[in-house]
C-alpha atoms as a PDB file:
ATOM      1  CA  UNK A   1      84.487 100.756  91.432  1.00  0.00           C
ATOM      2  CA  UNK A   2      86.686 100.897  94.888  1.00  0.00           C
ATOM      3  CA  UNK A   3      90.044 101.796  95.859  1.00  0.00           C
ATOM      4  CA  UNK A   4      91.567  98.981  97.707  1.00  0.00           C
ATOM      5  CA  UNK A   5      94.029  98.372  99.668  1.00  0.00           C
ATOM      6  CA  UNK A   6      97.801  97.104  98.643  1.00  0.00           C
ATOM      7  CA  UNK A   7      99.159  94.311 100.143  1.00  0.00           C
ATOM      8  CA  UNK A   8     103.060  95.351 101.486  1.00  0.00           C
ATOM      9  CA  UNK A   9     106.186  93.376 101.668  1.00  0.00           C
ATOM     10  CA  UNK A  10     105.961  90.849 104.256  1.00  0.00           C
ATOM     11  CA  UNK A  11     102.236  90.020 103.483  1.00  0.00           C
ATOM     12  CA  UNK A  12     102.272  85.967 103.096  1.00  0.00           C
ATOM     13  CA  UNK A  13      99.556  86.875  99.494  1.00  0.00           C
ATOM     14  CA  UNK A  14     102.430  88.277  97.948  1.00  0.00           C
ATOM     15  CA  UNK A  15     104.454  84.798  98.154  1.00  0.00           C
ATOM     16  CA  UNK A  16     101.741  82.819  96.546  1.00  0.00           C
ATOM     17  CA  UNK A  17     101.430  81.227  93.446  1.00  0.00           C
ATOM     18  CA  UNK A  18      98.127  82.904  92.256  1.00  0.00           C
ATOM     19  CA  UNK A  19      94.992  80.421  91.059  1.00  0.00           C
ATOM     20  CA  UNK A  20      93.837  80.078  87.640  1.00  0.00           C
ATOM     21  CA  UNK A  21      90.806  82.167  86.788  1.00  0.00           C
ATOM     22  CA  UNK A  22      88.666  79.130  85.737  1.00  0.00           C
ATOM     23  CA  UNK A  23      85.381  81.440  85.177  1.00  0.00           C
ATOM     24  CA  UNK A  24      84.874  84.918  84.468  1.00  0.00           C
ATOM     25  CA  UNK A  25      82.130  86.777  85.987  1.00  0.00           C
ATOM     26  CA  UNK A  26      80.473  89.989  86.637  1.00  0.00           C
ATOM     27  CA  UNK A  27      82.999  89.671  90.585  1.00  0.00           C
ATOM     28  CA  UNK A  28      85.825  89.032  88.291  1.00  0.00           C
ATOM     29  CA  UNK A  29      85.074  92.422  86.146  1.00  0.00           C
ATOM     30  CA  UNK A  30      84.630  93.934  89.093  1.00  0.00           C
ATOM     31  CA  UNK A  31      87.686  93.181  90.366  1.00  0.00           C
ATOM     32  CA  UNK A  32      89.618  94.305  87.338  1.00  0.00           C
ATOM     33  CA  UNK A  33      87.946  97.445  87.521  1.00  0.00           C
ATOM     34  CA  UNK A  34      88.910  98.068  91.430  1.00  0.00           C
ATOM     35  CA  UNK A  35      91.915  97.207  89.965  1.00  0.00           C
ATOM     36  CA  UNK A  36      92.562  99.717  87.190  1.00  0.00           C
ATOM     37  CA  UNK A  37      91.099 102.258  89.786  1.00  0.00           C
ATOM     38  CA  UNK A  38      93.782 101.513  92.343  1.00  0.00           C
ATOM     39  CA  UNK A  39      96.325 101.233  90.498  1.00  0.00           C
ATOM     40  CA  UNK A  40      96.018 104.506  89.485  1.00  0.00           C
ATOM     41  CA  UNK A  41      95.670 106.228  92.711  1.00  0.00           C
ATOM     42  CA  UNK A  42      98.628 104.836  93.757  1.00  0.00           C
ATOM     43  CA  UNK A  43     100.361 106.435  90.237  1.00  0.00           C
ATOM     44  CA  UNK A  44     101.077 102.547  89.099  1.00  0.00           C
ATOM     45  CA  UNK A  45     101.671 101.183  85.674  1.00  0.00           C
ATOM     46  CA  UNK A  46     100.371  97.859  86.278  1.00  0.00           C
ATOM     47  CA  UNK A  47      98.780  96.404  89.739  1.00  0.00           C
ATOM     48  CA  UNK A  48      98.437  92.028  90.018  1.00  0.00           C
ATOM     49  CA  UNK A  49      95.534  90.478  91.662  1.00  0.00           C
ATOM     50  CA  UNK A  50      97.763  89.359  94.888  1.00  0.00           C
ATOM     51  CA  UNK A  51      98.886  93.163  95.716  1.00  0.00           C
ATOM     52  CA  UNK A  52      95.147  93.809  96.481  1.00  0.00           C
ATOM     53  CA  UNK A  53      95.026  90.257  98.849  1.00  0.00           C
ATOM     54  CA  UNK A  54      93.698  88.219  95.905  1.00  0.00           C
ATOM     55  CA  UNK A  55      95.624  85.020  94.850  1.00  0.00           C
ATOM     56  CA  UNK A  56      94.578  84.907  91.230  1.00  0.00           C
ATOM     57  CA  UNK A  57      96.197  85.068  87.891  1.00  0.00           C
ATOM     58  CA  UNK A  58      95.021  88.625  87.108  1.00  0.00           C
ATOM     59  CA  UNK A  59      96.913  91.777  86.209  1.00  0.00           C
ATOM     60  CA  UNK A  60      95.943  95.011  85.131  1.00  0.00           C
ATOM     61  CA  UNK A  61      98.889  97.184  82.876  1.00  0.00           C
ATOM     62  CA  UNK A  62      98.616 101.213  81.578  1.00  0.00           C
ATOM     63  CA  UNK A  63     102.049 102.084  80.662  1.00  0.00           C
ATOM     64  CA  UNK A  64     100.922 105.920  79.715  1.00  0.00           C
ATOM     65  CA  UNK A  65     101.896 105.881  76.007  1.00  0.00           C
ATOM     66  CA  UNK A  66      98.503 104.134  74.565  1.00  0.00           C
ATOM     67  CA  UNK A  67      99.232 100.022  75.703  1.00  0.00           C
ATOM     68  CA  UNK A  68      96.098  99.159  78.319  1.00  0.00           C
ATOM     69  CA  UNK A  69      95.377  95.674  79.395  1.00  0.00           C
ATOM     70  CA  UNK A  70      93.188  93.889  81.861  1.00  0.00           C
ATOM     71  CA  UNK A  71      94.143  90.192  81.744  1.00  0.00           C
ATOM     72  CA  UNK A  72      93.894  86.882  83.225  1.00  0.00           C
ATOM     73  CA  UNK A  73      95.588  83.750  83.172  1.00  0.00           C
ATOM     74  CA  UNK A  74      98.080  85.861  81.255  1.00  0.00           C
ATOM     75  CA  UNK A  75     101.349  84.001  80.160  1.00  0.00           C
ATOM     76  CA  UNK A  76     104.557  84.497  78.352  1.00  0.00           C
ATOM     77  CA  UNK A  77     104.776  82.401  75.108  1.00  0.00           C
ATOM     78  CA  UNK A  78     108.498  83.778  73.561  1.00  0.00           C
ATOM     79  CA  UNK A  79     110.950  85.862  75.503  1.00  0.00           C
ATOM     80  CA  UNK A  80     114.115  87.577  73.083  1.00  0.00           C
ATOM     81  CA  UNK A  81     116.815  89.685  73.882  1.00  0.00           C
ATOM     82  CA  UNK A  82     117.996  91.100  77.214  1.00  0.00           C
ATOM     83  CA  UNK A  83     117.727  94.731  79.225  1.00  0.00           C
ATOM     84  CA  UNK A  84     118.695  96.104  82.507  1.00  0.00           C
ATOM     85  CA  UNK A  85     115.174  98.011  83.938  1.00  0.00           C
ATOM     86  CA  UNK A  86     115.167 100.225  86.877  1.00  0.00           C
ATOM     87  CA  UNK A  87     112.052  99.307  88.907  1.00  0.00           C
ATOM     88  CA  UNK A  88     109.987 100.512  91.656  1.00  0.00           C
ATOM     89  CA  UNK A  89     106.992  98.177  93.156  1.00  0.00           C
ATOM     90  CA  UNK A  90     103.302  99.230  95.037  1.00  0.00           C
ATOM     91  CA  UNK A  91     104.197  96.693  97.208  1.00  0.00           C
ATOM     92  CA  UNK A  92     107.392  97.819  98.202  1.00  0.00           C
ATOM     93  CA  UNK A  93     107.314 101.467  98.713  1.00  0.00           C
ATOM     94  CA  UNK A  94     110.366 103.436  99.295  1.00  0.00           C
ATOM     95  CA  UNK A  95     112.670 101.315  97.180  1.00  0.00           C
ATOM     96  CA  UNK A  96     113.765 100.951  93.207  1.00  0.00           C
ATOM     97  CA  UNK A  97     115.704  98.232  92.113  1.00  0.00           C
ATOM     98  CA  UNK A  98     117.519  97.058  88.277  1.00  0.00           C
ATOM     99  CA  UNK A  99     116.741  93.985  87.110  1.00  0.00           C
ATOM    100  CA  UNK A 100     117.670  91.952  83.839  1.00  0.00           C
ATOM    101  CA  UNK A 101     114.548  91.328  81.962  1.00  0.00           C
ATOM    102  CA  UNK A 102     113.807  90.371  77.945  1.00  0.00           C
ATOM    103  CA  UNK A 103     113.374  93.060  75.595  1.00  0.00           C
ATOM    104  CA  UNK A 104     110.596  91.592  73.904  1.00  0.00           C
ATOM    105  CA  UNK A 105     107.899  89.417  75.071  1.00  0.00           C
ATOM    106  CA  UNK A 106     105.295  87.553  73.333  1.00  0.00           C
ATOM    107  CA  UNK A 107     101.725  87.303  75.948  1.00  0.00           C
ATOM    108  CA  UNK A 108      99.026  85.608  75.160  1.00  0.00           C
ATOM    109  CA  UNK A 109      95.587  86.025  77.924  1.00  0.00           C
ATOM    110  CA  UNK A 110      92.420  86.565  78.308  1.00  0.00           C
ATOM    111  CA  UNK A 111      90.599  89.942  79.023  1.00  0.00           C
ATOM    112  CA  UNK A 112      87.755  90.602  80.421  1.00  0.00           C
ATOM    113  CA  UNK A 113      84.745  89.033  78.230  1.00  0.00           C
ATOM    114  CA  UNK A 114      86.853  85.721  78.270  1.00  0.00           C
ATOM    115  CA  UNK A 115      88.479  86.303  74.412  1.00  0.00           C
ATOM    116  CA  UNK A 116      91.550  85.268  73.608  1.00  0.00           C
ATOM    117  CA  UNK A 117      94.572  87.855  73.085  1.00  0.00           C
ATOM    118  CA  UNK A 118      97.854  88.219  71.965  1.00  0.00           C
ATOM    119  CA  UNK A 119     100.447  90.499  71.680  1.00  0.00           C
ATOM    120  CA  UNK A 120     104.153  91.795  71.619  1.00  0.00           C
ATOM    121  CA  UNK A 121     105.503  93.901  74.068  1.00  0.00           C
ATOM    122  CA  UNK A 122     109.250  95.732  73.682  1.00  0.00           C
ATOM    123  CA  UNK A 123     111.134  98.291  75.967  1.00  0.00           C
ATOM    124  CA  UNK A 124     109.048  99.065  79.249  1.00  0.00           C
ATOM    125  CA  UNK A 125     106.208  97.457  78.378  1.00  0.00           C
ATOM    126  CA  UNK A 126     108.010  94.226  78.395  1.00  0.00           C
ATOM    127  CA  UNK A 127     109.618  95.285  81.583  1.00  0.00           C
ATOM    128  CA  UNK A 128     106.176  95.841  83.221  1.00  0.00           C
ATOM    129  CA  UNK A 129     104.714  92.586  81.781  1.00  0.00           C
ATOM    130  CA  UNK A 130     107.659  90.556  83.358  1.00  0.00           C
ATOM    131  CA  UNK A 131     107.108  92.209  86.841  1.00  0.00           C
ATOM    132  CA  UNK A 132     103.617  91.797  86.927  1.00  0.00           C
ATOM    133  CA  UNK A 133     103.297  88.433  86.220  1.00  0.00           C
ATOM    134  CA  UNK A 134     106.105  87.446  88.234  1.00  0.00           C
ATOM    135  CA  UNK A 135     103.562  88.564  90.959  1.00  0.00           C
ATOM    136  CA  UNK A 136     101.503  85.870  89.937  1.00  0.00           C
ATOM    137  CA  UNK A 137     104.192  83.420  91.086  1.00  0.00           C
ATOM    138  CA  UNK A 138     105.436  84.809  94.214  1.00  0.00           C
ATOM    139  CA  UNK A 139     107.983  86.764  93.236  1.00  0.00           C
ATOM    140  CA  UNK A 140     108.921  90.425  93.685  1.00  0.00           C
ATOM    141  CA  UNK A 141     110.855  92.311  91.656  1.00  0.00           C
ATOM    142  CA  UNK A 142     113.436  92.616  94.279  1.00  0.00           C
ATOM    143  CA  UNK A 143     114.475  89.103  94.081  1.00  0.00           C
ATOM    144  CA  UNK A 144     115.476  89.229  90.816  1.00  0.00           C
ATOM    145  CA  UNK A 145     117.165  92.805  91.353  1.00  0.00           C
ATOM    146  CA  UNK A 146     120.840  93.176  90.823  1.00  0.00           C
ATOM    147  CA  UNK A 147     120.489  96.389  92.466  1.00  0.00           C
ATOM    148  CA  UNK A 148     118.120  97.254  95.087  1.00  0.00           C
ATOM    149  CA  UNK A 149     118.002 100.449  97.317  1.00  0.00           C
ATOM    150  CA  UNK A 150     116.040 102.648  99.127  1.00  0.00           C
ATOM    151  CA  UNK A 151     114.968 105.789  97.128  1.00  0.00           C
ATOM    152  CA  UNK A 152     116.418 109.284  98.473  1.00  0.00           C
ATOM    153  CA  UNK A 153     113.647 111.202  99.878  1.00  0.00           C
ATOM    154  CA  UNK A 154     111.881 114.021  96.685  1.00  0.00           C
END
């Protein structure tokens, strides 16, 4: 597994709509792995294929209270209900933003053997699902925000 690098604001990856992952192969685990690994050196809850300069429809989530995921091609089936997140982004150091997003989603993916899953995610995990695969499409969180600002120095 490797560390590698995040792509930053500004980096024409991070505008593209991401390619579907037609095969899954021992690169593509690989990848996911790097992933996982990255994002959590950089103290991330979830990390998409395009913030590490590759346009595909992959995402890796660990929201730190037991929900892990490594999935591709993932996709929202159902959307319900409505909250107002505060949200920070690899890709955009410095900054946090709030942005309307469901309160429950329904996902449906792949993971890493190429078997079908489902599942429901409320509250953050929602929150973190939205974002992530909104990387998939070209957008950041910030264009969605209905508050953005840059975070006072710790």
């Amino acid at each position: 597994m490797a560390i590698r690098n995040i792509r930053t604001d500004g980096n024409p990856v991070l505008r593209e709509v991401c390619k579907e992952v037609k095969e899954i192969t021992d690169g593509t685990r690989r990848i996911l792995d790097d992933m996982v690994e990255t994002m959590f050196d950089s103290d991330g809850v979830g990390l998409a294929a395009p913030q590490i300069g590759i346009p595909k429809r992959m995402v890796v989530i660990d929201d730190r209270e037991g929900h892990s995921f490594k999935l591709i091609n993932p996709v929202i089936t159902e959307s319900e209900g409505e909250q107002l997140s505060s949200e920070g982004c690899l890709s955009i150091p410095g900054f946090r933003g709030k942005c309307k997003r469901p309160q429950r989603v329904s996902v449906k993916a792949l993971n890493e053997n190429g078997e079908p899953v489902e599942f429901t995610a409320e509250g953050q995990l929602a929150v973190i699902c939205c974002h992530e695969f909104d990387h998939l499409d070209g957008i950041l969180y910030k264009d969605k925000a209905v508050e953005y600002v840059k975070k006072e120095e710790e």
